[in-house]
Protein backbone atom coordinates (compact mmCIF):
# COMPACT_ATOMS: atom_id res chain seq x y z
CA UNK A 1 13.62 -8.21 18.01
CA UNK A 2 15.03 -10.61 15.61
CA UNK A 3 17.43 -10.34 13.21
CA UNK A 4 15.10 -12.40 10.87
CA UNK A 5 12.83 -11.18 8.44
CA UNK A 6 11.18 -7.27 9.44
CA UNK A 7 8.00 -6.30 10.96
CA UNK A 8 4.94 -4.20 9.63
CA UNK A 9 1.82 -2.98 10.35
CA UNK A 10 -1.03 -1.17 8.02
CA UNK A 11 -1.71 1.82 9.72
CA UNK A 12 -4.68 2.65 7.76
CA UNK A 13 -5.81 1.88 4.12
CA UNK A 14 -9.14 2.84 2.73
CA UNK A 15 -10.24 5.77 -0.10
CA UNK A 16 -9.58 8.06 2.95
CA UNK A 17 -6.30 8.03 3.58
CA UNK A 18 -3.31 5.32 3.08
CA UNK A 19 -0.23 4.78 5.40
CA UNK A 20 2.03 1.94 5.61
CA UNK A 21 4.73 0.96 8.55
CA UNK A 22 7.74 -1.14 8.50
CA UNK A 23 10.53 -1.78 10.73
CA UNK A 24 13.97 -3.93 10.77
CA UNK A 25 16.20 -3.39 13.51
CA UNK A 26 18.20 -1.03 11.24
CA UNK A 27 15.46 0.61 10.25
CA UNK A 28 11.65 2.24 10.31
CA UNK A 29 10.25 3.86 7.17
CA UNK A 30 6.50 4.62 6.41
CA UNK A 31 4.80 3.75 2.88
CA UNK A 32 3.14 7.00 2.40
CA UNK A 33 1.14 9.45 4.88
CA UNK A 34 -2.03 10.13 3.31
CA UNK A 35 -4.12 10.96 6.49
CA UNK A 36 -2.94 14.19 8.78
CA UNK A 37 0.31 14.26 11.14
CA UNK A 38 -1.98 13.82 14.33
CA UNK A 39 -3.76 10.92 12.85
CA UNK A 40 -0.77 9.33 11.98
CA UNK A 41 1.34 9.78 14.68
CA UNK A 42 -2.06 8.05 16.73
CA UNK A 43 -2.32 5.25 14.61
CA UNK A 44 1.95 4.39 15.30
CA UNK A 45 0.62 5.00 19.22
CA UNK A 46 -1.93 2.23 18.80
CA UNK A 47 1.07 -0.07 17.93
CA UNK A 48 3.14 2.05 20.45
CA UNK A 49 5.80 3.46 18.10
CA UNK A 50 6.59 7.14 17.61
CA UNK A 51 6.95 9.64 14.27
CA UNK A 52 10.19 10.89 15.96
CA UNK A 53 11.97 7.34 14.98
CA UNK A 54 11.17 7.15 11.54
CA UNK A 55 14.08 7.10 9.25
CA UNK A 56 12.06 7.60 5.78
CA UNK A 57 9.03 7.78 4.10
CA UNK A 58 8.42 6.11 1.16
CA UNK A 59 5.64 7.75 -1.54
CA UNK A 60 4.12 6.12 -3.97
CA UNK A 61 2.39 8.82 -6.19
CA UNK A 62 1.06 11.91 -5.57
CA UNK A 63 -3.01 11.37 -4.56
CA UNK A 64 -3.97 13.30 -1.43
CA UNK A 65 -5.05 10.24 0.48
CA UNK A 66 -1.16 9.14 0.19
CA UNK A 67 0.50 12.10 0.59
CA UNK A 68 -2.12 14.27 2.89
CA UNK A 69 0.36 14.10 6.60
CA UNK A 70 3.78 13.94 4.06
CA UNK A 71 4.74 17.85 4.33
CA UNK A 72 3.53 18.03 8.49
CA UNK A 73 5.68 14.85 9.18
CA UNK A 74 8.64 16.22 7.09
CA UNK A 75 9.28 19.45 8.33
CA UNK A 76 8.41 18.34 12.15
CA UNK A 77 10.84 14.93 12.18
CA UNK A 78 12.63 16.11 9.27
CA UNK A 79 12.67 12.18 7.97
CA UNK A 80 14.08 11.36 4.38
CA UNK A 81 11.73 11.30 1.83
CA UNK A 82 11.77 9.30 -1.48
CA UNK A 83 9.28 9.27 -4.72
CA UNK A 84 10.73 8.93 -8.20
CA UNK A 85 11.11 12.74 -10.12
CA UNK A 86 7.84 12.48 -12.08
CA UNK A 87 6.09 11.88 -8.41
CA UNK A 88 7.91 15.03 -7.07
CA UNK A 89 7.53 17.13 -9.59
CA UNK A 90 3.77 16.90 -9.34
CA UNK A 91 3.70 17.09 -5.79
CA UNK A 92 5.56 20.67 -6.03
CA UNK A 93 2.49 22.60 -6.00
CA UNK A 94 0.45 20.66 -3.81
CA UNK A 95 -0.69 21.92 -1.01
CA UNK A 96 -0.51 18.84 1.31
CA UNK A 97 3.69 18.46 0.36
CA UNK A 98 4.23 22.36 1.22
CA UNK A 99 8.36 23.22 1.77
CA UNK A 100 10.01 20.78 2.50
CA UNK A 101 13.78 20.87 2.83
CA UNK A 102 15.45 20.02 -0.73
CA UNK A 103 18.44 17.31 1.46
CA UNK A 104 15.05 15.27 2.94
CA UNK A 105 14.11 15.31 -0.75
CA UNK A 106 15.73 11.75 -2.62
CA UNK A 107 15.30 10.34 -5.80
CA UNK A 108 13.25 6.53 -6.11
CA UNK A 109 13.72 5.64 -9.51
CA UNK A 110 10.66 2.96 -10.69
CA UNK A 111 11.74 -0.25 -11.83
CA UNK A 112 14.40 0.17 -8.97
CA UNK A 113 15.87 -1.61 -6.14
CA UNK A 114 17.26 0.82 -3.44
CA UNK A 115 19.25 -0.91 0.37
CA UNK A 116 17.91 1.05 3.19
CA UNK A 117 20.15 -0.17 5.79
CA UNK A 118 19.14 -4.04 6.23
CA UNK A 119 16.50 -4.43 3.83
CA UNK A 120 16.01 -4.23 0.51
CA UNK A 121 13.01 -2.24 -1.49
CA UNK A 122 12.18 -3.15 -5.09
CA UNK A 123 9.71 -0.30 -6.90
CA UNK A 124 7.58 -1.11 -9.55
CA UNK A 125 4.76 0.76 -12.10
CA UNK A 126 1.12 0.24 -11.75
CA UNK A 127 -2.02 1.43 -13.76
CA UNK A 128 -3.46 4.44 -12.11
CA UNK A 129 -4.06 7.90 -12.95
CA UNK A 130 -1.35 9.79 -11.53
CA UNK A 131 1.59 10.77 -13.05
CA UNK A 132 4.25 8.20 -12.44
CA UNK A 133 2.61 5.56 -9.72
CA UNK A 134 4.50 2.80 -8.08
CA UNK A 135 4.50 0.50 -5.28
CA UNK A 136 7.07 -1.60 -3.48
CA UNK A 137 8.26 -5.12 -2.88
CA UNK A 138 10.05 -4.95 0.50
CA UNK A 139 12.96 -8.13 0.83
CA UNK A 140 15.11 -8.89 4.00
CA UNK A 141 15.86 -12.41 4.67
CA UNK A 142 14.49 -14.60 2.41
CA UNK A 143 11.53 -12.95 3.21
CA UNK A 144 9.37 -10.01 1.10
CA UNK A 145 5.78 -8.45 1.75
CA UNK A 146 4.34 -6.35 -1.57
CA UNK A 147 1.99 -3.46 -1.56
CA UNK A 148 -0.35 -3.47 -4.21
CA UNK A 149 -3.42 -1.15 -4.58
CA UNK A 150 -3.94 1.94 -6.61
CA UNK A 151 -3.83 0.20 -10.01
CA UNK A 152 -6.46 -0.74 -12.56
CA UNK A 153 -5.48 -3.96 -13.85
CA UNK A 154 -2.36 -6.41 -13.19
CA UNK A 155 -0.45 -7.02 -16.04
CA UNK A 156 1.86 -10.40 -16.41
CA UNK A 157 4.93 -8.09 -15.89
CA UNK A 158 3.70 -7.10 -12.74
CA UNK A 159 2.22 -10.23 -11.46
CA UNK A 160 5.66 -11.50 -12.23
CA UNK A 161 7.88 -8.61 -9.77
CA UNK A 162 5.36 -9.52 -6.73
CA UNK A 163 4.80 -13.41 -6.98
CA UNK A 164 5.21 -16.00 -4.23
CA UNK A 165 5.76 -13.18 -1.53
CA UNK A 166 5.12 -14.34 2.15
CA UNK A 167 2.78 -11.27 2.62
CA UNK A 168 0.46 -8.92 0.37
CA UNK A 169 -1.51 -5.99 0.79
CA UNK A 170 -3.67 -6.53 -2.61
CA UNK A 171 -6.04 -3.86 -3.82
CA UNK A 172 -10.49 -4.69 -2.73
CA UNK A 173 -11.71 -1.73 -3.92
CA UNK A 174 -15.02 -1.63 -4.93
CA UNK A 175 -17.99 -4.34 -5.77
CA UNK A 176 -18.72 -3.67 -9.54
CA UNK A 177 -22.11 -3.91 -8.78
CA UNK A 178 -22.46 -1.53 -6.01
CA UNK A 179 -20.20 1.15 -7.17
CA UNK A 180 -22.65 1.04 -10.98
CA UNK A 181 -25.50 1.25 -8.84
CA UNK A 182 -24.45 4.65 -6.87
CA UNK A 183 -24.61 7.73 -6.41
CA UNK A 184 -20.91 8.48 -7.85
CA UNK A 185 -21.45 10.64 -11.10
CA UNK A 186 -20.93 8.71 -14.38
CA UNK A 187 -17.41 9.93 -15.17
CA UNK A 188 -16.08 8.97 -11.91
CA UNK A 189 -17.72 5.44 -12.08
CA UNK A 190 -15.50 4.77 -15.65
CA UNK A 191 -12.52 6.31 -14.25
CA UNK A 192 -12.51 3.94 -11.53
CA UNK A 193 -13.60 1.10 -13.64
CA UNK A 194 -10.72 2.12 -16.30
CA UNK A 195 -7.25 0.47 -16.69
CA UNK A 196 -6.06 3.16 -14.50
CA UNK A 197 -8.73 3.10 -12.24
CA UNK A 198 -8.82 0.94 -8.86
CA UNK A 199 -8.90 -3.12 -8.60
CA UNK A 200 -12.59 -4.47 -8.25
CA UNK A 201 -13.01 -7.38 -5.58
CA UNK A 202 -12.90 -9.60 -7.93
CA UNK A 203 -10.01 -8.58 -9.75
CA UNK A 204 -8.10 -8.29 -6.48
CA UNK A 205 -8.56 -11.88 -5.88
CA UNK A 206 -7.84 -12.33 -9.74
CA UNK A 207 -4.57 -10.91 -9.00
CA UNK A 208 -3.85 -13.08 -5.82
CA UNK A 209 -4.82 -16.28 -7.72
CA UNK A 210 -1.91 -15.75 -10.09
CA UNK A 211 1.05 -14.11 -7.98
CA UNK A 212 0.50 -16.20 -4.80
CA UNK A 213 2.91 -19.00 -4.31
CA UNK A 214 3.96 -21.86 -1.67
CA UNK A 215 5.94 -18.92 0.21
CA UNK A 216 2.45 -16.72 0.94
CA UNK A 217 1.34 -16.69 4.51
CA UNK A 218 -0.98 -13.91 4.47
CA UNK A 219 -2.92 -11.75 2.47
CA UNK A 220 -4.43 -7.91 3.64
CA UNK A 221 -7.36 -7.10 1.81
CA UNK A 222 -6.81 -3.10 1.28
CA UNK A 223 -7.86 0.70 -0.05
CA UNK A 224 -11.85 -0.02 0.32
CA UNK A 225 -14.42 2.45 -1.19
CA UNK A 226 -16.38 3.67 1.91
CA UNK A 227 -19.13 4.15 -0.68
CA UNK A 228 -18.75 1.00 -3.12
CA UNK A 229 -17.80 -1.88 -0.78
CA UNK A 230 -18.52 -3.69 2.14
CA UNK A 231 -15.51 -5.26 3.79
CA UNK A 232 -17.61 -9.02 4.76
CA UNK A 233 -18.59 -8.71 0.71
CA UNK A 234 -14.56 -8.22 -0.21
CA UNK A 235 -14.02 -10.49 2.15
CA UNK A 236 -15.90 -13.17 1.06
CA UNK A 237 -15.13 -12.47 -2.78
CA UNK A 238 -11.31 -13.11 -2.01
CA UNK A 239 -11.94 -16.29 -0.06
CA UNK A 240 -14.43 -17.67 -2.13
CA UNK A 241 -12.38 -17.01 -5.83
CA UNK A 242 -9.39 -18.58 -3.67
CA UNK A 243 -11.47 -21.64 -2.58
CA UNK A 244 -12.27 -22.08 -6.13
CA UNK A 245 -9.22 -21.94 -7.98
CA UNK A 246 -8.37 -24.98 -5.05
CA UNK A 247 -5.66 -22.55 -3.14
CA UNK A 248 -5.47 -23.73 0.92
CA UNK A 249 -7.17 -19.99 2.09
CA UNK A 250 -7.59 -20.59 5.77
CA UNK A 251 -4.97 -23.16 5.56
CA UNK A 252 -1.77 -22.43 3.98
CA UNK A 253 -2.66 -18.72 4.45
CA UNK A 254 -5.15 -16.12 5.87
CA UNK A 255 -6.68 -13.65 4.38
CA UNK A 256 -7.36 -10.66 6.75
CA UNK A 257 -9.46 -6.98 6.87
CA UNK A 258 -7.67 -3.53 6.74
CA UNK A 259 -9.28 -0.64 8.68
CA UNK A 260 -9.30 3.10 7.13
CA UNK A 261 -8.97 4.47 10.90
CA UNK A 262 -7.44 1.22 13.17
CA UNK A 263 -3.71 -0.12 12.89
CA UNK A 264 -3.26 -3.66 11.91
CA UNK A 265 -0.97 -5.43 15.24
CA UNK A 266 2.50 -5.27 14.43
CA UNK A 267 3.69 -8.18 12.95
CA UNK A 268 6.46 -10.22 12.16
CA UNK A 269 7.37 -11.93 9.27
């Protein structure tokens, strides 16, 4: 392994369940667990790592399809966790956290910057409706890869935190279109659609057009409804809006499909 830059892989990312890996040769931390122990621990197989190395797993707000395998993991690999105090406190009674011991327990202030070993981790808010949501900006290098889904719009402050990284997961969740024509009951529908709701297709390639820079190498196209998408339509919104705001997609960077079930190939960057 190099000493340059850190490795990843999207273990799964979907309305079903959410799980992120990273690894420096310090370190291996998840981005939340939000699919069961077993699943997880078979979608690190599939890129032939264990659940017995991880150091720490990151959460980014309490939602059961991010936090569903946290508790099983914890108490079986007894791995550091971290979530800011709003994120824990809401994840007290929920059945998925469960006891955990209180010294795997930390503190991940938003708006923060924390050192795990070789690589820094920046946090940052988003629009969703949970209690104190954030994602991360991970740094090692000169390099940095941002997750960003579970939000309902982008502001300029946080297009400004994530621009010009060499890699993004960016929020696809839904087709506007599809997701007004379903079966979802009305109330669910606006909450989605809302501010702190989930990024459409098109605002997920909104939100690429202005935080991409000269640095970006690859973009992940991630947490798609089952119901209200269809990963060729997201993928074709993202390319398209990219073609026509004249950005090199395809040339100066790819633009690739998450799986809710399959693990993206490790990769370096």
């Amino acid at each position: 392994m190099s000493d340059i830059g850190f490795k990843y892989s999207i273990l799964a990312s979907g309305s079903s369940g959410n799980s992120f890996y990273l690894e420096t040769p310090k370190k291996k931390i998840l981005v939340d667990a939000g699919l069961s122990g077993k699943k997880i621990t078979s979608l690190l197989s599939e890129i032939n790592r264990k659940p017995e190395d991880l150091d720490a797993i990151l959460i980014t707000h309490e939602h059961s399809d991010h936090i569903h395998g946290v508790g099983v993991l914890a108490r079986k690999y007894g791995m550091d966790l971290y979530a800011n105090e709003k994120t824990w406190q809401a994840m007290e009674n929920s059945k998925y956290l469960g006891k955990v011991n209180s010294s795997q327990k930390h503190i991940f202030e938003m708006g923060k910057t924390k050192t795990f070993g070789d690589i820094d981790i920046e946090s940052f808010g988003v629009s969703h409706d949970a209690v104190a949501p954030q994602f991360y900006r991970f740094m090692k290098d000169d390099k940095s890869f941002v997750m960003l889904t579970d939000t309902g719009y982008v502001s300029d402050r946080m297009a400004g935190i994530v621009e010009n990284a060499d890699g993004y997961l960016i929020e696809s969740n839904h087709d506007v279109e599809i997701l007004r024509a379903g079966s979802y009951a009305w109330r669910l529908k606006q909450r989605i659609l809302s501010d702190l709701g989930h990024l459409s297709n098109e605002d997920g390639a909104d939100a690429m057009i202005r935080t991409l820079g000269n640095r970006t190498k690859k973009i992940y196209l991630g947490h798609l409804s089952k119901e209200n998408n269809i990963k060729e339509l997201a993928h074709m919104t993202m390319v398209n809006q990219l073609a026509q705001a004249d950005l090199g997609v395809g040339v100066d960077f790819q633009v690739y499909d998450t799986s809710p079930d399959t693990a993206t190939p490790l990769t370096e960057i």
